[in-house]
PDB file of N, CA and C in Angstrom:
ATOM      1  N   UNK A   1     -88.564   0.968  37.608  1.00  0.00           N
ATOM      2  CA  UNK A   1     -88.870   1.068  39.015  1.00  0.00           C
ATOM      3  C   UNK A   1     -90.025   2.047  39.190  1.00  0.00           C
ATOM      4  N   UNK A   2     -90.983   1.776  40.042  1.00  0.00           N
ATOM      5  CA  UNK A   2     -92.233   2.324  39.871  1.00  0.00           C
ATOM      6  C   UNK A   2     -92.098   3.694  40.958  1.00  0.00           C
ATOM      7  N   UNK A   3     -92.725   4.709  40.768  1.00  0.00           N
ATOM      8  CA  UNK A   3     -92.323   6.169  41.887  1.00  0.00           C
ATOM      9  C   UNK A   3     -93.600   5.815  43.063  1.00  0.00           C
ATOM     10  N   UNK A   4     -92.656   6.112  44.211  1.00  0.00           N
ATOM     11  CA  UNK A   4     -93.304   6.184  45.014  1.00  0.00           C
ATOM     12  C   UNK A   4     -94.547   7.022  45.305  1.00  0.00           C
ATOM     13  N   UNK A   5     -95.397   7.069  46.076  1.00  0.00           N
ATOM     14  CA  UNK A   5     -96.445   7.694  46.043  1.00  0.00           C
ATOM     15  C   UNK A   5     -95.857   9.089  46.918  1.00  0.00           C
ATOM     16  N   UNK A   6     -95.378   9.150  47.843  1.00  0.00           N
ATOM     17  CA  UNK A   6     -94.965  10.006  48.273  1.00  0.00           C
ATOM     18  C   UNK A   6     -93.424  11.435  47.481  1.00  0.00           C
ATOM     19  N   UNK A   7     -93.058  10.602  46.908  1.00  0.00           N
ATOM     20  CA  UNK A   7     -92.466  11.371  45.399  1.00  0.00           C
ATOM     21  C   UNK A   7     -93.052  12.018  44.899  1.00  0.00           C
ATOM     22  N   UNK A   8     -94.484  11.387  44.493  1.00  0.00           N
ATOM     23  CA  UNK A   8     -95.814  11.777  43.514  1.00  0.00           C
ATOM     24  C   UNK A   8     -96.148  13.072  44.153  1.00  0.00           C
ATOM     25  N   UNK A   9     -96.294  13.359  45.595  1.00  0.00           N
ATOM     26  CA  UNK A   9     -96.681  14.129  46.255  1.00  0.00           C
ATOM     27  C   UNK A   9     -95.860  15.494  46.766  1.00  0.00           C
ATOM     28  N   UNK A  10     -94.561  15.115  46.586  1.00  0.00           N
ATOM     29  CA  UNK A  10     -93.555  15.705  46.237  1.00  0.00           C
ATOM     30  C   UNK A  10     -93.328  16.811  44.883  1.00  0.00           C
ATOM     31  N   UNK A  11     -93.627  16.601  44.144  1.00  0.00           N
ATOM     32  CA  UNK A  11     -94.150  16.380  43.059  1.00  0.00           C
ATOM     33  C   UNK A  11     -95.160  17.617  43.175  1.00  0.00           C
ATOM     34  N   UNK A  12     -96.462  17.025  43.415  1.00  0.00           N
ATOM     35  CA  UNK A  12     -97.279  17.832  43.464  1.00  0.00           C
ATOM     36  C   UNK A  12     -97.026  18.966  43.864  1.00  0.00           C
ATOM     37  N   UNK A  13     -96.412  18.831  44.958  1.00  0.00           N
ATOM     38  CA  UNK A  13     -96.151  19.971  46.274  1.00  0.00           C
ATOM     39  C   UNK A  13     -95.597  21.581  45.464  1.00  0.00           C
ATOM     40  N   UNK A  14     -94.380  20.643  44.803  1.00  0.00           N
ATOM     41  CA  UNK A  14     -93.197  21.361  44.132  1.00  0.00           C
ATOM     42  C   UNK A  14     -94.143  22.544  42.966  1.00  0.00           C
ATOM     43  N   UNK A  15     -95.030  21.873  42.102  1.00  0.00           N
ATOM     44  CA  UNK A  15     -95.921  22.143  41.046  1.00  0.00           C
ATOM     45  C   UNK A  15     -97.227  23.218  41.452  1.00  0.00           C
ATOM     46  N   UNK A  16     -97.384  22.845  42.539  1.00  0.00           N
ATOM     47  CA  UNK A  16     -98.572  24.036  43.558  1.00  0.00           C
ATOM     48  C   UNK A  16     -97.964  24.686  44.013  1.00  0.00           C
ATOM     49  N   UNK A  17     -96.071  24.571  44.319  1.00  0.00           N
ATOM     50  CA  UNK A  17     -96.081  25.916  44.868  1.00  0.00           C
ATOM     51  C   UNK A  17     -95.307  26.936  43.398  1.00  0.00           C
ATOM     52  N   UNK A  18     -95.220  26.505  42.937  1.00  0.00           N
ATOM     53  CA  UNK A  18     -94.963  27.177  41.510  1.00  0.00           C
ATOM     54  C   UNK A  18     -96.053  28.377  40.742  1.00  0.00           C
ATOM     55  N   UNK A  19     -96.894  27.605  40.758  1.00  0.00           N
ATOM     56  CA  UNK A  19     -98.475  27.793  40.631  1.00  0.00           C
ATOM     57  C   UNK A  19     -98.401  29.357  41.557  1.00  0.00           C
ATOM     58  N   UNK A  20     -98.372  29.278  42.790  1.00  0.00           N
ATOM     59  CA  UNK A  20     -98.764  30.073  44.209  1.00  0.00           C
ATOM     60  C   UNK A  20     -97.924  31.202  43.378  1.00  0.00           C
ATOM     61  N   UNK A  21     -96.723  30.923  43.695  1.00  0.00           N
ATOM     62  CA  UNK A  21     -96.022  31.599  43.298  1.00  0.00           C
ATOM     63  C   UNK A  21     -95.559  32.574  41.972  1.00  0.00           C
ATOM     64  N   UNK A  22     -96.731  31.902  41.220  1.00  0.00           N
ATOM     65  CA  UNK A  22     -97.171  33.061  39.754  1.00  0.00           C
ATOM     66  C   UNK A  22     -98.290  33.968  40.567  1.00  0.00           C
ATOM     67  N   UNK A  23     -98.977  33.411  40.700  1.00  0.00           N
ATOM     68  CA  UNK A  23    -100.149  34.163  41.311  1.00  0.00           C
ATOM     69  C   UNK A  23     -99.979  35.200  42.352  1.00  0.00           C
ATOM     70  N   UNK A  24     -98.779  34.995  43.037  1.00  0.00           N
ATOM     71  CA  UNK A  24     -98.343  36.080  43.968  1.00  0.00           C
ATOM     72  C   UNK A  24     -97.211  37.067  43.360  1.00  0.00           C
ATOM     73  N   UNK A  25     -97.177  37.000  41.981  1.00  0.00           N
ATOM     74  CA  UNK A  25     -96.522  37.939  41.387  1.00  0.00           C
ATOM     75  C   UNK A  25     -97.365  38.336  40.604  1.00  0.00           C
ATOM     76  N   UNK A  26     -98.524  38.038  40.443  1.00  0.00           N
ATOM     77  CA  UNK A  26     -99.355  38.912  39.526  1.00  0.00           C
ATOM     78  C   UNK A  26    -100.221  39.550  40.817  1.00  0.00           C
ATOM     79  N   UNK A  27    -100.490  39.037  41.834  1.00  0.00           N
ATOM     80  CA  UNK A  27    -100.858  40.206  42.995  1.00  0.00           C
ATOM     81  C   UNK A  27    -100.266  41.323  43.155  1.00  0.00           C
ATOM     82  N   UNK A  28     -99.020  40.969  43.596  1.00  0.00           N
ATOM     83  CA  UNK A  28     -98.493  42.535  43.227  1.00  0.00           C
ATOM     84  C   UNK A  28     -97.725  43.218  42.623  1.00  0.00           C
ATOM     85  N   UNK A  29     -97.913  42.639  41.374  1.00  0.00           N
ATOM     86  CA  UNK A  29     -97.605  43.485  39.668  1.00  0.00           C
ATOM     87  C   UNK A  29     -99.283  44.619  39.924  1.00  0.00           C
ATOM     88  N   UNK A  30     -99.980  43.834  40.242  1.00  0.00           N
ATOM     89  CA  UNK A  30    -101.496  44.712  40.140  1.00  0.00           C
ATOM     90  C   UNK A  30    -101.362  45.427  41.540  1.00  0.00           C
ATOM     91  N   UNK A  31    -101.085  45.235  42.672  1.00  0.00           N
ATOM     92  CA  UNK A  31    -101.161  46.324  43.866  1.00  0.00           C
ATOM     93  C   UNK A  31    -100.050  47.364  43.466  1.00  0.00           C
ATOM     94  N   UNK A  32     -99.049  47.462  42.636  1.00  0.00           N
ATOM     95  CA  UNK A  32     -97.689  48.370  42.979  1.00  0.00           C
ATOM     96  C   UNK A  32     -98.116  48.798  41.284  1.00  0.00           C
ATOM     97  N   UNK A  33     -98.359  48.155  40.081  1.00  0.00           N
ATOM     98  CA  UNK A  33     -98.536  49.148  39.102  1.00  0.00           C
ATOM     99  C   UNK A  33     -99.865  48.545  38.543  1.00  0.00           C
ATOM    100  N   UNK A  34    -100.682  48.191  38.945  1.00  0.00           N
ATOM    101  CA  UNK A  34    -102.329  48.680  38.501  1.00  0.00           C
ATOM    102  C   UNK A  34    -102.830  49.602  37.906  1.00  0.00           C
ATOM    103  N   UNK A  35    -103.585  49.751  37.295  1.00  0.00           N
ATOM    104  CA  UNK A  35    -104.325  51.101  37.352  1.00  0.00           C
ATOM    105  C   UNK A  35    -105.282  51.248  36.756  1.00  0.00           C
ATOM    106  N   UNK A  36    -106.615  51.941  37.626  1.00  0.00           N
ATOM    107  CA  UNK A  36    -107.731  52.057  36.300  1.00  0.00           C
ATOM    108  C   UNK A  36    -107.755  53.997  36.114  1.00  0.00           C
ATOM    109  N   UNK A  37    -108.686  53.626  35.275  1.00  0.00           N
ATOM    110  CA  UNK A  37    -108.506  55.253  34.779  1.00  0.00           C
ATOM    111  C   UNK A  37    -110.441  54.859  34.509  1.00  0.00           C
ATOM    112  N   UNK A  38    -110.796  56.366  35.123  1.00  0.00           N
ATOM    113  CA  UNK A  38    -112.396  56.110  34.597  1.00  0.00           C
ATOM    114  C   UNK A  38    -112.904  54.611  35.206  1.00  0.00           C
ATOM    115  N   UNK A  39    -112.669  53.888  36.064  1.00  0.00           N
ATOM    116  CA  UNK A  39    -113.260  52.749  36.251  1.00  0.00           C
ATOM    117  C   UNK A  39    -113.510  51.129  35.207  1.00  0.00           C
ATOM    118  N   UNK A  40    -111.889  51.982  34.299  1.00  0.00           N
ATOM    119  CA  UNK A  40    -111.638  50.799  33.319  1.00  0.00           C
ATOM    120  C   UNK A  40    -110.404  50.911  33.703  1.00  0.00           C
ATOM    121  N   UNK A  41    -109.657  49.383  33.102  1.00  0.00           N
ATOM    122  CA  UNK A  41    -108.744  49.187  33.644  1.00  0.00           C
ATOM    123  C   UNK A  41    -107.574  49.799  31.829  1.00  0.00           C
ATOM    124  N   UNK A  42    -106.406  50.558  32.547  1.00  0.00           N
ATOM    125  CA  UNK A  42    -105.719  51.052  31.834  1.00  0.00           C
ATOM    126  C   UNK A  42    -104.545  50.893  31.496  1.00  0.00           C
ATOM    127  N   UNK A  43    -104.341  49.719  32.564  1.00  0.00           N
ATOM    128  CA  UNK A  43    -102.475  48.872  31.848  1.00  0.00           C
ATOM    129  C   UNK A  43    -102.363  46.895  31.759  1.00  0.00           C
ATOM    130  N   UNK A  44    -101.557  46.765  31.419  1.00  0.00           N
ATOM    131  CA  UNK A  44    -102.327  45.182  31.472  1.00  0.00           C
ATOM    132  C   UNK A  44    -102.136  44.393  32.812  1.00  0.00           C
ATOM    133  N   UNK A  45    -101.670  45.312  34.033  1.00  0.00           N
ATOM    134  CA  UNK A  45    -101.886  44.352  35.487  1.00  0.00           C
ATOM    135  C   UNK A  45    -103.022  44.605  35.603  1.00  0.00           C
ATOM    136  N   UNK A  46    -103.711  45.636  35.443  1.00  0.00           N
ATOM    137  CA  UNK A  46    -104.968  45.906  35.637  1.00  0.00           C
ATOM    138  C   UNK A  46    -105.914  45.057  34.696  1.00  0.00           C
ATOM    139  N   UNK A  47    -105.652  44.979  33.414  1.00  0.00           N
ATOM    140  CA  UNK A  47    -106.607  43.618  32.180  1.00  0.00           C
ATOM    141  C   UNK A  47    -106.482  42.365  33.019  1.00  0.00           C
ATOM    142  N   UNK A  48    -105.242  42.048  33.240  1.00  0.00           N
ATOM    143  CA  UNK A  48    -105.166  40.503  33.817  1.00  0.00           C
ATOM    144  C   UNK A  48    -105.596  40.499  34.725  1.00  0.00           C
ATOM    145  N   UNK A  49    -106.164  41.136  36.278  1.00  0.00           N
ATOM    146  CA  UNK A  49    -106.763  41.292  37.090  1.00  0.00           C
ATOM    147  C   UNK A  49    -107.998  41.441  36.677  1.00  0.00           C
ATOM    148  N   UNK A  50    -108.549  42.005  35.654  1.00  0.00           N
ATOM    149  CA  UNK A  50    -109.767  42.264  35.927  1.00  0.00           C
ATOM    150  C   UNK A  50    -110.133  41.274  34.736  1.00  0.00           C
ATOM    151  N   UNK A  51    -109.851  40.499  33.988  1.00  0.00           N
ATOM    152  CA  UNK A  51    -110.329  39.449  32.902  1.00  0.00           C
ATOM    153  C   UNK A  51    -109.891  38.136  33.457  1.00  0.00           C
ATOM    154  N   UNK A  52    -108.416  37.916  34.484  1.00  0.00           N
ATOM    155  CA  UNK A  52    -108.202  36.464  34.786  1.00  0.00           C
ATOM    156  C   UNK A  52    -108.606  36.218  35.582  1.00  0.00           C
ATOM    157  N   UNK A  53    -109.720  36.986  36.383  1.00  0.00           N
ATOM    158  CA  UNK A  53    -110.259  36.246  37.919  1.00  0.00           C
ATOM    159  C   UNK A  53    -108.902  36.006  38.888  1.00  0.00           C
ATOM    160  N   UNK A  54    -107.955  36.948  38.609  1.00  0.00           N
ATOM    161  CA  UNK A  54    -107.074  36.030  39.856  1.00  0.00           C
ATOM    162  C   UNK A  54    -107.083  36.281  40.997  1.00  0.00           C
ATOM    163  N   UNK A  55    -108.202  37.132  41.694  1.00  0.00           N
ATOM    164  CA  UNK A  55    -107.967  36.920  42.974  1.00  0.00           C
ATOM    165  C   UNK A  55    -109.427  35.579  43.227  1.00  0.00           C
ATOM    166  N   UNK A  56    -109.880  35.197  42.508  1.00  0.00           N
ATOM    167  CA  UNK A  56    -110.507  34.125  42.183  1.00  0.00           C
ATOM    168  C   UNK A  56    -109.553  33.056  42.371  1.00  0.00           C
ATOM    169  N   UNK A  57    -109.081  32.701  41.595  1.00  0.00           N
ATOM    170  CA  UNK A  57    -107.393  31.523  41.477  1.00  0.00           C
ATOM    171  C   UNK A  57    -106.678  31.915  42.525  1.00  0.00           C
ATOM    172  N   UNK A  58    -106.728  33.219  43.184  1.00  0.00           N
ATOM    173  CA  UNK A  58    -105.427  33.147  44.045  1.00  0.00           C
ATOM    174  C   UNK A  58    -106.148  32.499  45.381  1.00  0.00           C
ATOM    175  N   UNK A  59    -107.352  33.216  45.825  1.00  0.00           N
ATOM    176  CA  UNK A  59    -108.373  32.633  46.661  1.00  0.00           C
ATOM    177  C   UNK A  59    -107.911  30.408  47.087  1.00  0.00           C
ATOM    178  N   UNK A  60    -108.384  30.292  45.923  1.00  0.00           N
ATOM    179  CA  UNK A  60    -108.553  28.534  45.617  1.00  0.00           C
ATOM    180  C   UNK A  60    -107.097  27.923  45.624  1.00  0.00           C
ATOM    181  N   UNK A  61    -106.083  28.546  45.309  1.00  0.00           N
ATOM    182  CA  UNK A  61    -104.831  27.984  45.692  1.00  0.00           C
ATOM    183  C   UNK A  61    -104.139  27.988  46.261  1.00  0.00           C
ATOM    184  N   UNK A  62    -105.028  29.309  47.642  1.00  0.00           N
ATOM    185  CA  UNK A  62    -104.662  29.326  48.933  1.00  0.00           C
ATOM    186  C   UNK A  62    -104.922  28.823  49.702  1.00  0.00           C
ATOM    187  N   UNK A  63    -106.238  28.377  49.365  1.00  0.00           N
ATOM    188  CA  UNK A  63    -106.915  26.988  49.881  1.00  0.00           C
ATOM    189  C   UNK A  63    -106.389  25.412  50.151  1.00  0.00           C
ATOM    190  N   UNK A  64    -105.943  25.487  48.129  1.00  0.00           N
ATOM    191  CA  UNK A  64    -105.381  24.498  48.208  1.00  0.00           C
ATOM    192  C   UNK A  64    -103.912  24.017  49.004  1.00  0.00           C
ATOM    193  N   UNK A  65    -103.250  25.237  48.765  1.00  0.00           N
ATOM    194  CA  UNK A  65    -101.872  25.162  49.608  1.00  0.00           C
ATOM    195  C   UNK A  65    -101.790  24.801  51.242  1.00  0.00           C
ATOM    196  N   UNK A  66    -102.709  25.328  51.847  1.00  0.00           N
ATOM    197  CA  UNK A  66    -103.326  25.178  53.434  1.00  0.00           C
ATOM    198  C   UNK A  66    -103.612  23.716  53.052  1.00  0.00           C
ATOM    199  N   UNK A  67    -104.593  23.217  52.572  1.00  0.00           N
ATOM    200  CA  UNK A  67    -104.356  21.940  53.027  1.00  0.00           C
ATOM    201  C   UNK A  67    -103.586  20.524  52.441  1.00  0.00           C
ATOM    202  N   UNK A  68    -102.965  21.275  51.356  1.00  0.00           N
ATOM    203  CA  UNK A  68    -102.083  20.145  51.088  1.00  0.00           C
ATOM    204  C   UNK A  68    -100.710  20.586  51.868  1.00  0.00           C
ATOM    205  N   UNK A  69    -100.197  21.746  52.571  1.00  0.00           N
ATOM    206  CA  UNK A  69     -99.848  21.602  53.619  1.00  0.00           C
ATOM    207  C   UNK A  69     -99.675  20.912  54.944  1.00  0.00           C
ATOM    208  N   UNK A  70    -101.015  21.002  55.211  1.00  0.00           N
ATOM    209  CA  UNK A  70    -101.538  20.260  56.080  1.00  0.00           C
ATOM    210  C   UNK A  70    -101.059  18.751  55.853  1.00  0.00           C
ATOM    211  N   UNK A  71    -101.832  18.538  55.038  1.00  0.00           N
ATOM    212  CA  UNK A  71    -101.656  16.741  54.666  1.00  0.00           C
ATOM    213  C   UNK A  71    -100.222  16.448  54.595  1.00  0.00           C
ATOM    214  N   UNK A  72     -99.465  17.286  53.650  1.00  0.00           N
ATOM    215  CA  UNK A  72     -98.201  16.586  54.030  1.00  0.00           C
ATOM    216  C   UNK A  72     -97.385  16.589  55.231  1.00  0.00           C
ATOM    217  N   UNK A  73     -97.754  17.746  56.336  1.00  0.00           N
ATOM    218  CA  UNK A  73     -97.116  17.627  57.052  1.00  0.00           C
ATOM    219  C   UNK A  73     -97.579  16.486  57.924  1.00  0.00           C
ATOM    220  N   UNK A  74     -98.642  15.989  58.339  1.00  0.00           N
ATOM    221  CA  UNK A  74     -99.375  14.895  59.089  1.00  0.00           C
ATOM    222  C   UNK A  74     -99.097  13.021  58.346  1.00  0.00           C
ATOM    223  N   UNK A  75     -99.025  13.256  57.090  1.00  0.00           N
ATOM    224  CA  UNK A  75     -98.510  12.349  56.225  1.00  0.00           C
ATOM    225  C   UNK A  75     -96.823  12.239  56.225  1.00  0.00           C
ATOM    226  N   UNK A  76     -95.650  12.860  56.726  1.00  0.00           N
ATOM    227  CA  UNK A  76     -94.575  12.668  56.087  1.00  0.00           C
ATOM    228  C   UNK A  76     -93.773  11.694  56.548  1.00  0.00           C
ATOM    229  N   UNK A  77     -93.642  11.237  57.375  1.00  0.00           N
ATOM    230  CA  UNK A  77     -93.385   9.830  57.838  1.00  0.00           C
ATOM    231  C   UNK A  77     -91.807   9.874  57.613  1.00  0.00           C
ATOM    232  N   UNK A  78     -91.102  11.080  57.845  1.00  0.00           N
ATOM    233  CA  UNK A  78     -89.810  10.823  57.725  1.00  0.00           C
ATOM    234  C   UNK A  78     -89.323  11.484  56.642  1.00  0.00           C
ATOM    235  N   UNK A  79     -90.144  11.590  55.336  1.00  0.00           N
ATOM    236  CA  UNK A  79     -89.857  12.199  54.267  1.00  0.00           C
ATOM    237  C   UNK A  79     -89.386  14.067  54.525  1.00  0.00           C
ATOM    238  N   UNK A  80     -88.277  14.184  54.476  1.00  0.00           N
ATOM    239  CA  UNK A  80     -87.797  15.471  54.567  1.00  0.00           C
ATOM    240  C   UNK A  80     -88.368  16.523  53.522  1.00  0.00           C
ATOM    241  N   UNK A  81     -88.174  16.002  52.335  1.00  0.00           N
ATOM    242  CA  UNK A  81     -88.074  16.640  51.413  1.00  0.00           C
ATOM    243  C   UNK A  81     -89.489  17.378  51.534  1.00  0.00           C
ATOM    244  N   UNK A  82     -90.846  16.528  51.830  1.00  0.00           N
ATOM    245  CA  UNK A  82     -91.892  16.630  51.590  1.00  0.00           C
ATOM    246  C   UNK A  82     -92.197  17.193  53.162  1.00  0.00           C
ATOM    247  N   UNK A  83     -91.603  17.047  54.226  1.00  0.00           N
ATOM    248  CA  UNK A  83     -91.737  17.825  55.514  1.00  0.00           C
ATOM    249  C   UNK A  83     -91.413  19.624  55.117  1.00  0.00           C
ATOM    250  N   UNK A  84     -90.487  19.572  54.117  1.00  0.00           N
ATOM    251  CA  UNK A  84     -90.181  20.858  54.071  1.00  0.00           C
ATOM    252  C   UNK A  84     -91.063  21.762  53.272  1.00  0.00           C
ATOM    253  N   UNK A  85     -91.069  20.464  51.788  1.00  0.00           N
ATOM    254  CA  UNK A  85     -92.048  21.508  51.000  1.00  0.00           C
ATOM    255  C   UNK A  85     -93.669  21.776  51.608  1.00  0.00           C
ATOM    256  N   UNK A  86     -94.066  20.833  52.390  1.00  0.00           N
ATOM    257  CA  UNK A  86     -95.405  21.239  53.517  1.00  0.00           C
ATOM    258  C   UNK A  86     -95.238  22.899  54.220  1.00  0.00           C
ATOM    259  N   UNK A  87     -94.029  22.618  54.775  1.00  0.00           N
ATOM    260  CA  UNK A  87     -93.815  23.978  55.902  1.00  0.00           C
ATOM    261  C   UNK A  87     -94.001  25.163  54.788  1.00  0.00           C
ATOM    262  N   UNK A  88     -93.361  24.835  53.880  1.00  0.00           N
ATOM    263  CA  UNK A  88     -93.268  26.082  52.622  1.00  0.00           C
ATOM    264  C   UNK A  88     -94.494  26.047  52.232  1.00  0.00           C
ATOM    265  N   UNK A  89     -95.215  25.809  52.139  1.00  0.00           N
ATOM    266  CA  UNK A  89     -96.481  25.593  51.358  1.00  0.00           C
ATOM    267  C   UNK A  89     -97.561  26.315  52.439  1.00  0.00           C
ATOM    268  N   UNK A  90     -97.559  25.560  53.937  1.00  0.00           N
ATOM    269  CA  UNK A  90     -98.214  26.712  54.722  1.00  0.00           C
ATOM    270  C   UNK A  90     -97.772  28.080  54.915  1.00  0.00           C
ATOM    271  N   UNK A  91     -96.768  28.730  54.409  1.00  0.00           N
ATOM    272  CA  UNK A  91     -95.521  29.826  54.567  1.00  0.00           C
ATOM    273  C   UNK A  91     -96.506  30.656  53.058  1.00  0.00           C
ATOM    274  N   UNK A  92     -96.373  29.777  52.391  1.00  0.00           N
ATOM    275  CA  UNK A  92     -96.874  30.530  51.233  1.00  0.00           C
ATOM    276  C   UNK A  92     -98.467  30.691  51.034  1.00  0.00           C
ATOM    277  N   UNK A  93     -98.975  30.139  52.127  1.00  0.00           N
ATOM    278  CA  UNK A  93    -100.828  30.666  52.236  1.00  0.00           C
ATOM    279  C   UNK A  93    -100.527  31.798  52.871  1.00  0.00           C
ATOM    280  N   UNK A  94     -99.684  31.902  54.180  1.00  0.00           N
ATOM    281  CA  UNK A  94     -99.605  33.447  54.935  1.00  0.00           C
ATOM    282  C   UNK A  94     -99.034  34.368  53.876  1.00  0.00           C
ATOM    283  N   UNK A  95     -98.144  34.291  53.300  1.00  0.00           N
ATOM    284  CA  UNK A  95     -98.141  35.213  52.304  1.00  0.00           C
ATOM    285  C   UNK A  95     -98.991  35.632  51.138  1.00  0.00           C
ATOM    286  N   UNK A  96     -99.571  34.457  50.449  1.00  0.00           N
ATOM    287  CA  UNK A  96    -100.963  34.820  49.316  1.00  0.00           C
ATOM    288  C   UNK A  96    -101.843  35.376  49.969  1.00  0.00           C
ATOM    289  N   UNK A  97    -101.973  35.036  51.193  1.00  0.00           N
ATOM    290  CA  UNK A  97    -103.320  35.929  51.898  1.00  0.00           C
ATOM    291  C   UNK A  97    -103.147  37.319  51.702  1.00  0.00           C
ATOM    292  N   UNK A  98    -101.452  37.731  52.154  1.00  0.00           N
ATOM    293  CA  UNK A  98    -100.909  39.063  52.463  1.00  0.00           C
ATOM    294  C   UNK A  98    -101.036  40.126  51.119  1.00  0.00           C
ATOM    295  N   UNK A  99    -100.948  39.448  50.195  1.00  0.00           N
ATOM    296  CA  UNK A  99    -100.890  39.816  48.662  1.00  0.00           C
ATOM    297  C   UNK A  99    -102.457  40.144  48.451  1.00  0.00           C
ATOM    298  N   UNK A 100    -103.140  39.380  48.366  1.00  0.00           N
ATOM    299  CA  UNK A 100    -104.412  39.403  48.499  1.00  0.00           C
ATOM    300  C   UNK A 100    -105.023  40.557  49.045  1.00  0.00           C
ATOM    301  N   UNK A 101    -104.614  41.029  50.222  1.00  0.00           N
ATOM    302  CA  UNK A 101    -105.167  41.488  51.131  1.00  0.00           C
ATOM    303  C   UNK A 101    -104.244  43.244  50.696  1.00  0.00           C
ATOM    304  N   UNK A 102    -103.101  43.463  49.984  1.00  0.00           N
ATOM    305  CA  UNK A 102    -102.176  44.325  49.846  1.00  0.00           C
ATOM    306  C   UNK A 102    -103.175  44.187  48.505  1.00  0.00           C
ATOM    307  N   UNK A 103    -103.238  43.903  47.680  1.00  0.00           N
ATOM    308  CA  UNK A 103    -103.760  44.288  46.110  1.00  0.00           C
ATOM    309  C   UNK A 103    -105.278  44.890  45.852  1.00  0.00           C
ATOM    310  N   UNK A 104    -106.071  44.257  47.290  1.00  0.00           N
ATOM    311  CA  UNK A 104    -107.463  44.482  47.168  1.00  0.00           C
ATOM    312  C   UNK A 104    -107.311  46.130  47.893  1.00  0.00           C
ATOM    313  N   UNK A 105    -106.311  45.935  48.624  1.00  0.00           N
ATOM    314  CA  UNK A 105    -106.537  47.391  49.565  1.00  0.00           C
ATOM    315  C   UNK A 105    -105.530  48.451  48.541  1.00  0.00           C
ATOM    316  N   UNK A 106    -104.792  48.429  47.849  1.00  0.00           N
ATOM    317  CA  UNK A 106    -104.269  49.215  46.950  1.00  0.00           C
ATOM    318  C   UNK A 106    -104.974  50.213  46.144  1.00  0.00           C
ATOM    319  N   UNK A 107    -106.343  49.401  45.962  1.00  0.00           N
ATOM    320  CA  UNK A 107    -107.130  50.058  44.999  1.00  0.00           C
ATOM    321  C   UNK A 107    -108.038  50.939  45.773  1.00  0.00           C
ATOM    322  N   UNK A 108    -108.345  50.633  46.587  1.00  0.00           N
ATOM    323  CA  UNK A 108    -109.321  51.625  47.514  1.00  0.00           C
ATOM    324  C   UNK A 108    -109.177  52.346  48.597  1.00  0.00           C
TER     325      UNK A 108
END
């Protein structure tokens, strides 16, 4: 039996917010124990921040979450499952922003 497309998307949803949700624990692993010393970085929230680009990645999958948010909620046609993981998905851009915005201001 072949999966629906909206499963597929389901799917997706489930997998991006997984994604979000690493990325907002390495936000603030780096805002609450960061640290540089001398203007190098001196523990490894601070290496992985400053070698993985993640407020780079966190940026783009806040992006992405907003509008595949979006889409599913305008797309769900009844589909609960995928009505919900939408709402969660815009829930979790207001929070990556918050992280974002808590990790960049931590340091300065």
């Amino acid at each position: 039996m072949p999966v629906k497309k909206s499963n597929k998307y389901v799917v997706y949803l489930i997998i991006l917010l997984a994604v979000q949700a690493l990325l907002i624990f390495l936000n603030l692993a780096f805002a609450f124990w960061g640290e540089y010393s001398h203007g190098l970085p001196s523990n490894i929230w601070a290496i992985i921040w400053n070698k993985g680009f993640v407020l780079l990645w966190m940026l783009i999958s806040n992006l992405t979450c907003l509008i595949s948010g979006i889409i599913g909620l305008v797309t769900q046609k009844g589909n609960k499952a995928k009505c919900i993981l939408s709402i969660v998905s815009i829930v979790m851009f207001m929070i990556g922003a918050f992280t974002v915005v808590l990790a960049i201001g931590s340091k300065f």
